[in-house]
N, C-alpha and C. Protein backbone atom coordinates (compact mmCIF):
# COMPACT_ATOMS: atom_id res chain seq x y z
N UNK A 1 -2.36 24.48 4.22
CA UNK A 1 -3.58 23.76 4.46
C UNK A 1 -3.98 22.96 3.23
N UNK A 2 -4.07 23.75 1.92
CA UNK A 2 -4.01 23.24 0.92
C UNK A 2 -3.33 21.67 0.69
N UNK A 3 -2.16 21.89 1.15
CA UNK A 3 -1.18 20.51 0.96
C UNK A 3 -1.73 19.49 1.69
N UNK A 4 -2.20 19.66 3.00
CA UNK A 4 -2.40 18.49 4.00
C UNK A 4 -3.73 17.47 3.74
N UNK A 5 -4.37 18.57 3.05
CA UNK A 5 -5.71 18.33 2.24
C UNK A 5 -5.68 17.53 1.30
N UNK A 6 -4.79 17.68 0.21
CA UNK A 6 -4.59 16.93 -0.74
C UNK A 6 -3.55 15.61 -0.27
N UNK A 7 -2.77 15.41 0.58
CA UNK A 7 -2.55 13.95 1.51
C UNK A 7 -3.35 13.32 2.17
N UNK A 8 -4.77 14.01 2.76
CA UNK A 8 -5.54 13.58 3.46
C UNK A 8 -6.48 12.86 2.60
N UNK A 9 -7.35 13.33 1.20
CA UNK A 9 -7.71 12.68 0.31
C UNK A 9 -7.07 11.44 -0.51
N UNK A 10 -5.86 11.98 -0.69
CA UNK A 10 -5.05 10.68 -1.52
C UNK A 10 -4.76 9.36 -0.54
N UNK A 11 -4.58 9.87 0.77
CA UNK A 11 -4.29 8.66 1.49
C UNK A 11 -5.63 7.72 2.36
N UNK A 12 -6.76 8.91 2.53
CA UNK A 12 -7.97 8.17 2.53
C UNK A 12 -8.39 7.09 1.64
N UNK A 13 -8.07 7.65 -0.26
CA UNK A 13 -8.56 6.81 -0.98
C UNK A 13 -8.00 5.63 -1.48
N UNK A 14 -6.40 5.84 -1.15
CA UNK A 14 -5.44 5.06 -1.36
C UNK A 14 -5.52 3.51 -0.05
N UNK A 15 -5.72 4.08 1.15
CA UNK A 15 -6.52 2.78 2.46
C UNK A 15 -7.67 2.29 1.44
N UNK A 16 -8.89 2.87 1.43
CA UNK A 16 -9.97 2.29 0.77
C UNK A 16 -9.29 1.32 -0.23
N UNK A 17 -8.66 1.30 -1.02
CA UNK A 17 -7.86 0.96 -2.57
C UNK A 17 -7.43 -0.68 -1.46
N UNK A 18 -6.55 -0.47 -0.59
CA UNK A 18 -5.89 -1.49 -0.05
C UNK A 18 -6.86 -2.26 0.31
N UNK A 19 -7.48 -1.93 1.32
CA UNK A 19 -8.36 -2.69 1.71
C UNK A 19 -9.52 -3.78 1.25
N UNK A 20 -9.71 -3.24 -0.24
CA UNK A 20 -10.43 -3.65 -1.15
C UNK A 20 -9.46 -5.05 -1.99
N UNK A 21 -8.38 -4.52 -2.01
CA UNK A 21 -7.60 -5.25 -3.03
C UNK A 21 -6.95 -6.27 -1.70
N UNK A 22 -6.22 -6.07 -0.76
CA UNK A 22 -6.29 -7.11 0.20
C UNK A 22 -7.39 -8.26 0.37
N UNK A 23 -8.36 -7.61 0.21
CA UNK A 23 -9.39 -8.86 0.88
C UNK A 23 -9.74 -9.18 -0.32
N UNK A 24 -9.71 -9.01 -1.53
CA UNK A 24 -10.00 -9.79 -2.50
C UNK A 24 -9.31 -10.75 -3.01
N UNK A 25 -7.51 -10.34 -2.96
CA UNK A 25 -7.06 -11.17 -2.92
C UNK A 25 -6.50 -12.41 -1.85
N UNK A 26 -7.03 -11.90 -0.61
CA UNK A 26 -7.05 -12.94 0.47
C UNK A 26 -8.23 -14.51 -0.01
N UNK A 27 -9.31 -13.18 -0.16
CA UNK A 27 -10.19 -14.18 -0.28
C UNK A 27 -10.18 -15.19 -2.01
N UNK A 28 -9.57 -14.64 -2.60
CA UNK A 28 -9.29 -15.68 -3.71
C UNK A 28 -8.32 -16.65 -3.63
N UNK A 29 -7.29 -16.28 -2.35
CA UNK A 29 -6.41 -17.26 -2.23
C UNK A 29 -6.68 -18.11 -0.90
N UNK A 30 -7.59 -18.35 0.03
CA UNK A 30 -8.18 -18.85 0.81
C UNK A 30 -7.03 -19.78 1.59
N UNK A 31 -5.83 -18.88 2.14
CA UNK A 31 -5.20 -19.43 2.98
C UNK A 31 -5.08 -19.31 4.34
N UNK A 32 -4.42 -20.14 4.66
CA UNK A 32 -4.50 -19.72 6.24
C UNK A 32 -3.63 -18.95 7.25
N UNK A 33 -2.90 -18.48 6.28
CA UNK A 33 -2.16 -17.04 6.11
C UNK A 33 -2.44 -15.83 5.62
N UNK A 34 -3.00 -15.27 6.36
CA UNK A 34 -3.51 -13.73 5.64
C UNK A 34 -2.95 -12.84 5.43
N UNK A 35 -1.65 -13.31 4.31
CA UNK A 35 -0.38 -11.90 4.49
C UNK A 35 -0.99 -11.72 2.40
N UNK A 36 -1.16 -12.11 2.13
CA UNK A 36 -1.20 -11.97 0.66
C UNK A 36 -1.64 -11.04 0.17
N UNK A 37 -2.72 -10.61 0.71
CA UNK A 37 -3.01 -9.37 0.45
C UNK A 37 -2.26 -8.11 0.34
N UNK A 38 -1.69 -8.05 1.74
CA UNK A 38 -0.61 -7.08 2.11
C UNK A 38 0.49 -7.67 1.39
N UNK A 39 0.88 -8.56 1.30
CA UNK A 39 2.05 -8.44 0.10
C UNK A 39 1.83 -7.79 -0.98
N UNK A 40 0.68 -8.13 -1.65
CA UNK A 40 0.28 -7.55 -3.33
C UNK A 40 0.22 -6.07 -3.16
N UNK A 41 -0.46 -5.55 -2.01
CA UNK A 41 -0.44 -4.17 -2.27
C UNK A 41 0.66 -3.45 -2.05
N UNK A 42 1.81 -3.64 -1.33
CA UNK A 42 3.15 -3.60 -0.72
C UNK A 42 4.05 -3.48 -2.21
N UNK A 43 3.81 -4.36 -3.12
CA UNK A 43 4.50 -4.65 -4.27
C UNK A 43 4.06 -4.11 -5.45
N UNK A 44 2.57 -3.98 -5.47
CA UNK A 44 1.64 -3.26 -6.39
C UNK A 44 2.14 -1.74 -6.19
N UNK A 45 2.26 -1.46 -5.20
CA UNK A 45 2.14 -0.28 -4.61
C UNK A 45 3.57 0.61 -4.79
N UNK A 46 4.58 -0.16 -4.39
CA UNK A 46 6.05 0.15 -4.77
C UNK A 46 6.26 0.33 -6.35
N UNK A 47 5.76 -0.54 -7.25
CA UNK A 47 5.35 -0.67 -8.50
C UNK A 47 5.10 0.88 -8.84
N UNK A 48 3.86 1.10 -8.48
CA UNK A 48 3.24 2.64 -8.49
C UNK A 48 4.19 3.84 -8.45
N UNK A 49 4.50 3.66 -7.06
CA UNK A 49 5.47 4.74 -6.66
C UNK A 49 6.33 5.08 -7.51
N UNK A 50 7.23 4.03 -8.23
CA UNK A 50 8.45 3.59 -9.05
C UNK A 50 7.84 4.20 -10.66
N UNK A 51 6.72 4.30 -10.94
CA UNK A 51 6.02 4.77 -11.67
C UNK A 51 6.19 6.08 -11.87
N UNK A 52 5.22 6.44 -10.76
CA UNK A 52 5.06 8.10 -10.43
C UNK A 52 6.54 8.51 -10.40
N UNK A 53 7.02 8.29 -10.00
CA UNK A 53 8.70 9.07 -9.44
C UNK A 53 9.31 9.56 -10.73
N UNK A 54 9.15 8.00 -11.72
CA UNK A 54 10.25 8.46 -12.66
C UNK A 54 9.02 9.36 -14.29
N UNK A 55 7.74 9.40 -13.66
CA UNK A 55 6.92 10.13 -14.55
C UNK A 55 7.27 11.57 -14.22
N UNK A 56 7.36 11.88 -13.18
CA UNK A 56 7.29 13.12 -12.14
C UNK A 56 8.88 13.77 -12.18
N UNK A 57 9.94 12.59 -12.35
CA UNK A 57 11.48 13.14 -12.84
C UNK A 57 11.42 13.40 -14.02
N UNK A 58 10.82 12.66 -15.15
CA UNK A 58 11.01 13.05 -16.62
C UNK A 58 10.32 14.37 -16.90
N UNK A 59 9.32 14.66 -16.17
CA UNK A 59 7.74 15.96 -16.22
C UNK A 59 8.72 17.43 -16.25
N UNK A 60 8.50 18.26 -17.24
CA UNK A 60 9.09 19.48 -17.44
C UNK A 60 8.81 20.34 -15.81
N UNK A 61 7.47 20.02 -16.14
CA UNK A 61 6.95 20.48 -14.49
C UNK A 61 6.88 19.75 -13.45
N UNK A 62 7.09 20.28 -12.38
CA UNK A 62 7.05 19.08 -11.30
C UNK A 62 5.62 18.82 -10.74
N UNK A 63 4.74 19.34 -11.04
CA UNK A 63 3.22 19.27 -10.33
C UNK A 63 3.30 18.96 -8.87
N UNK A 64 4.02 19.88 -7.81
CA UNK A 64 3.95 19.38 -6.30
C UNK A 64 2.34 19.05 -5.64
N UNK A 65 1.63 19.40 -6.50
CA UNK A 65 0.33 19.20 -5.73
C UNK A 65 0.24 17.65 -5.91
N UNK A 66 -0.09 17.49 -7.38
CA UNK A 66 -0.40 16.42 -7.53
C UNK A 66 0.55 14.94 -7.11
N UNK A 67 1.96 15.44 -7.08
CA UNK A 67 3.02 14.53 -6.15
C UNK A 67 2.20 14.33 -4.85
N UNK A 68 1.67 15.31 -4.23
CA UNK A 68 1.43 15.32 -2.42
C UNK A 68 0.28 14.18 -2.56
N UNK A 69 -0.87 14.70 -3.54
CA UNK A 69 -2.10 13.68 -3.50
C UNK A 69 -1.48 11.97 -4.12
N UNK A 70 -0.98 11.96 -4.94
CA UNK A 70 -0.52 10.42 -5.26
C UNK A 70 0.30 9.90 -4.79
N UNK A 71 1.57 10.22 -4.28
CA UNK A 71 2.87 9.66 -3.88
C UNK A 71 2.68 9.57 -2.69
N UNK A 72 2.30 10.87 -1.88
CA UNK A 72 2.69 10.94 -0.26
C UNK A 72 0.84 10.14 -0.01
N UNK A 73 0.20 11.02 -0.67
CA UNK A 73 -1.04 10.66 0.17
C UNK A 73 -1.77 9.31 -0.61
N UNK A 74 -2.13 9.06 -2.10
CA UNK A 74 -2.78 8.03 -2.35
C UNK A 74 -1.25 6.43 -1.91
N UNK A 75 -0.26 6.42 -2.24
CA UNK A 75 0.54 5.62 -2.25
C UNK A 75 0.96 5.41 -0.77
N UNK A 76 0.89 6.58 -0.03
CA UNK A 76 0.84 6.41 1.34
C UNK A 76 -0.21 5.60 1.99
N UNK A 77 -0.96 5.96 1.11
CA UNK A 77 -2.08 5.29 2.13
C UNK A 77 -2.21 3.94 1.65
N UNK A 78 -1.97 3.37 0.50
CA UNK A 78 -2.07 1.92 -0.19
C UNK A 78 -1.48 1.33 0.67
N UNK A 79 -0.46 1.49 0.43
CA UNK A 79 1.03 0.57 0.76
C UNK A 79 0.53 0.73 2.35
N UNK A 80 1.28 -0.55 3.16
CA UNK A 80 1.23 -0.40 4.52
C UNK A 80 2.28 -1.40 5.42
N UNK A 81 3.43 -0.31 6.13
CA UNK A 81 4.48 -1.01 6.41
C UNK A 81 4.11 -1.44 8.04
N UNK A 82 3.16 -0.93 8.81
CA UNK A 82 2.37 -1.25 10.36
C UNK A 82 1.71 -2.48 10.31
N UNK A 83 0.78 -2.89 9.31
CA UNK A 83 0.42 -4.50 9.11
C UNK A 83 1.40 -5.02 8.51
N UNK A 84 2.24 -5.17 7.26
CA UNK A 84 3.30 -5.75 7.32
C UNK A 84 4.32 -6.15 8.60
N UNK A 85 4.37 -5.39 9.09
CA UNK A 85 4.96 -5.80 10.71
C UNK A 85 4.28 -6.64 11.57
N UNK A 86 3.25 -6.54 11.30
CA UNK A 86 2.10 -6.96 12.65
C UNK A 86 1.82 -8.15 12.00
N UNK A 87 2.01 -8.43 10.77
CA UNK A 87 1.92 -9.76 9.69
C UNK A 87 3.38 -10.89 10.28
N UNK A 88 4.39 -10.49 10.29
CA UNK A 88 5.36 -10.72 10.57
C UNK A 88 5.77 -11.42 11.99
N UNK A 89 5.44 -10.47 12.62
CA UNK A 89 5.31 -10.56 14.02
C UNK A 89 4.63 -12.06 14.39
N UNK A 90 3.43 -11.68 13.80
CA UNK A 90 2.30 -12.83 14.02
C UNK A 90 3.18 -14.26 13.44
N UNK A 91 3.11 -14.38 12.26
CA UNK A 91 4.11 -15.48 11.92
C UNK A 91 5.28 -16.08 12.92
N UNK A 92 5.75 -15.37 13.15
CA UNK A 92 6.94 -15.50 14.51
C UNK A 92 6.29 -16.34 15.86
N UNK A 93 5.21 -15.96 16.28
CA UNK A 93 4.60 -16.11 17.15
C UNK A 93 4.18 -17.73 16.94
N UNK A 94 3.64 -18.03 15.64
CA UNK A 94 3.03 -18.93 15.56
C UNK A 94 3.98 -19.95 14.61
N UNK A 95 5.39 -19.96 15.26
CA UNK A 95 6.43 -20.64 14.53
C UNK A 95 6.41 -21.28 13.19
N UNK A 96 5.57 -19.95 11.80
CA UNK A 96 6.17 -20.05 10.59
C UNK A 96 7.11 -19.54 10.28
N UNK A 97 8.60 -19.61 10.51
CA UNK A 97 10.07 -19.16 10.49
C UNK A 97 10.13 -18.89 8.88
N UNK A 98 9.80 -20.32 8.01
CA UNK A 98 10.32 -19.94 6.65
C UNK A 98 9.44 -18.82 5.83
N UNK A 99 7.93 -19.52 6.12
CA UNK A 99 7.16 -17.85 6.25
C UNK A 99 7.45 -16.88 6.47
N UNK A 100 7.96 -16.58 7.80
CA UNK A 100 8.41 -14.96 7.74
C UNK A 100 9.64 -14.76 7.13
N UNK A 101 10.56 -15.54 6.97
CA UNK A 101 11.33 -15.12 6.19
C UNK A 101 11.22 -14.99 4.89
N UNK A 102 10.58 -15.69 4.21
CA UNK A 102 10.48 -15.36 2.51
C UNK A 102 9.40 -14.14 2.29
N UNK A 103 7.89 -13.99 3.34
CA UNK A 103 7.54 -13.18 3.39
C UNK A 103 8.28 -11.67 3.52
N UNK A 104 9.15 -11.12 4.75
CA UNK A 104 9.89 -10.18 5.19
C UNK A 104 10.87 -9.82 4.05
N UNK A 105 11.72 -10.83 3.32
CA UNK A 105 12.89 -10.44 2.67
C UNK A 105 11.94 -10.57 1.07
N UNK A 106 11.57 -11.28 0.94
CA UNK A 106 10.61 -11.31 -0.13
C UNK A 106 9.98 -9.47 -0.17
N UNK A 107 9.17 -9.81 0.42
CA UNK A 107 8.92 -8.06 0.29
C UNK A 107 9.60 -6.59 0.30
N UNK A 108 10.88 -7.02 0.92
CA UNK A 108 11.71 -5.96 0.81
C UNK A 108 12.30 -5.76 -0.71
N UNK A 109 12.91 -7.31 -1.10
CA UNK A 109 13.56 -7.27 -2.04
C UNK A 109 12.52 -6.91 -3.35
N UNK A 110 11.42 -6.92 -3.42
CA UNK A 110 10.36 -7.13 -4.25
C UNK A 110 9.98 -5.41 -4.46
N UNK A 111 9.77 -5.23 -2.89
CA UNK A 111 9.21 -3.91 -3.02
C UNK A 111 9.90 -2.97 -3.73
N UNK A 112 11.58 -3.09 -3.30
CA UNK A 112 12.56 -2.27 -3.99
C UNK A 112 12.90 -2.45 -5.81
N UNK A 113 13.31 -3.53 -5.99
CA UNK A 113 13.02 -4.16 -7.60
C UNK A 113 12.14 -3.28 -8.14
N UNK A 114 10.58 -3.30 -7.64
CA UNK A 114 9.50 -2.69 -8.38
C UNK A 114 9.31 -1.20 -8.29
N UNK A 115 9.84 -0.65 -6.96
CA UNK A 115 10.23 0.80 -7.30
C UNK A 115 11.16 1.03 -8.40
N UNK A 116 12.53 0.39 -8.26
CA UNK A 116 13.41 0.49 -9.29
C UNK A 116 12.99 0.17 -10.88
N UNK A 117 12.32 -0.84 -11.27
CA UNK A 117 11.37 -1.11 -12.42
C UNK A 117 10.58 0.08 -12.86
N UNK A 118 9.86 0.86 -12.09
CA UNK A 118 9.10 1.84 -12.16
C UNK A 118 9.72 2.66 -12.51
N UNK A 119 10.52 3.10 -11.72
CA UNK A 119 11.31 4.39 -12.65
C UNK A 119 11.94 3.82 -14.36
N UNK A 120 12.26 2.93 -13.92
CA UNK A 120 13.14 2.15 -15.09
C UNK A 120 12.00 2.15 -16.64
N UNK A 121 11.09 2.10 -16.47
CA UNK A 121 10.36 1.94 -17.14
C UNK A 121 9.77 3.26 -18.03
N UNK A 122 9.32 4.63 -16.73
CA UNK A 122 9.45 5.20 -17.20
C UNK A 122 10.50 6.12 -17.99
N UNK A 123 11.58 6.13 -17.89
CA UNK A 123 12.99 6.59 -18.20
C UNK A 123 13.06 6.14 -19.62
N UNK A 124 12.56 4.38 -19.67
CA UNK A 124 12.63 4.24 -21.48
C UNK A 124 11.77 4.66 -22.06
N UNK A 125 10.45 5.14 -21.32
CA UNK A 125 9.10 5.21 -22.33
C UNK A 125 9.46 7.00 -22.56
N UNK A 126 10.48 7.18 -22.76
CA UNK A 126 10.85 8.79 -23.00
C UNK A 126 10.52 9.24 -24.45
């Protein structure tokens, strides 16, 4: 119970986090594409993860609690691969082709890079 608790908080506060940072950066970039948001946090967010992972591999201890609340539940809840889709989708619909493609592969390739960076980063700061 303990565990589900501490995913349920991290990923509550981790949505709030997105949501905030989506629409701020939507609204600073005032396009008529509303994927930007969800990109930044998608990439911000992988960033994070890539962070935590390789803090949490170097850590004598593994702290499973605190993995459940940041990784599964706050990073879970940031990041969001259901509007990314539904972002995508939409584009398709409304025949921006090169859009969704630099968007879709853009974010994959981005998201992964910045996980990989993250660990990478922490691994030198040893």
């Amino acid at each position: 119970m303990k565990s589900a608790l501490l995913v349920f908080l991290g990923g509550g506060l981790g949505s709030l986090v997105r949501y905030w940072v989506a629409l701020f950066v939507n609204q600073q970039l005032d396009s008529k594409l509303n994927l930007y948001g969800t990109f930044t946090v998608n990439i911000v967010g992988s960033l994070l993860i890539g962070l935590l992972m390789g803090w949490f591999l170097k850590s004598e201890t593994p702290y499973p609690n605190l993995q459940l609340l940041v990784i599964v539940g706050f990073c879970g809840g940031f990041t969001t691969f259901s509007t990314f889709s539904a972002e995508n989708l939409d584009l398709l619909k409304n025949n921006f082709y090169i859009e969704f493609l630099l968007y879709g592969l853009g974010s994959l390739l981005l998201g992964i890079l910045a996980v990989f960076l993250g660990v990478l980063i922490m691994r030198i700061k040893t």
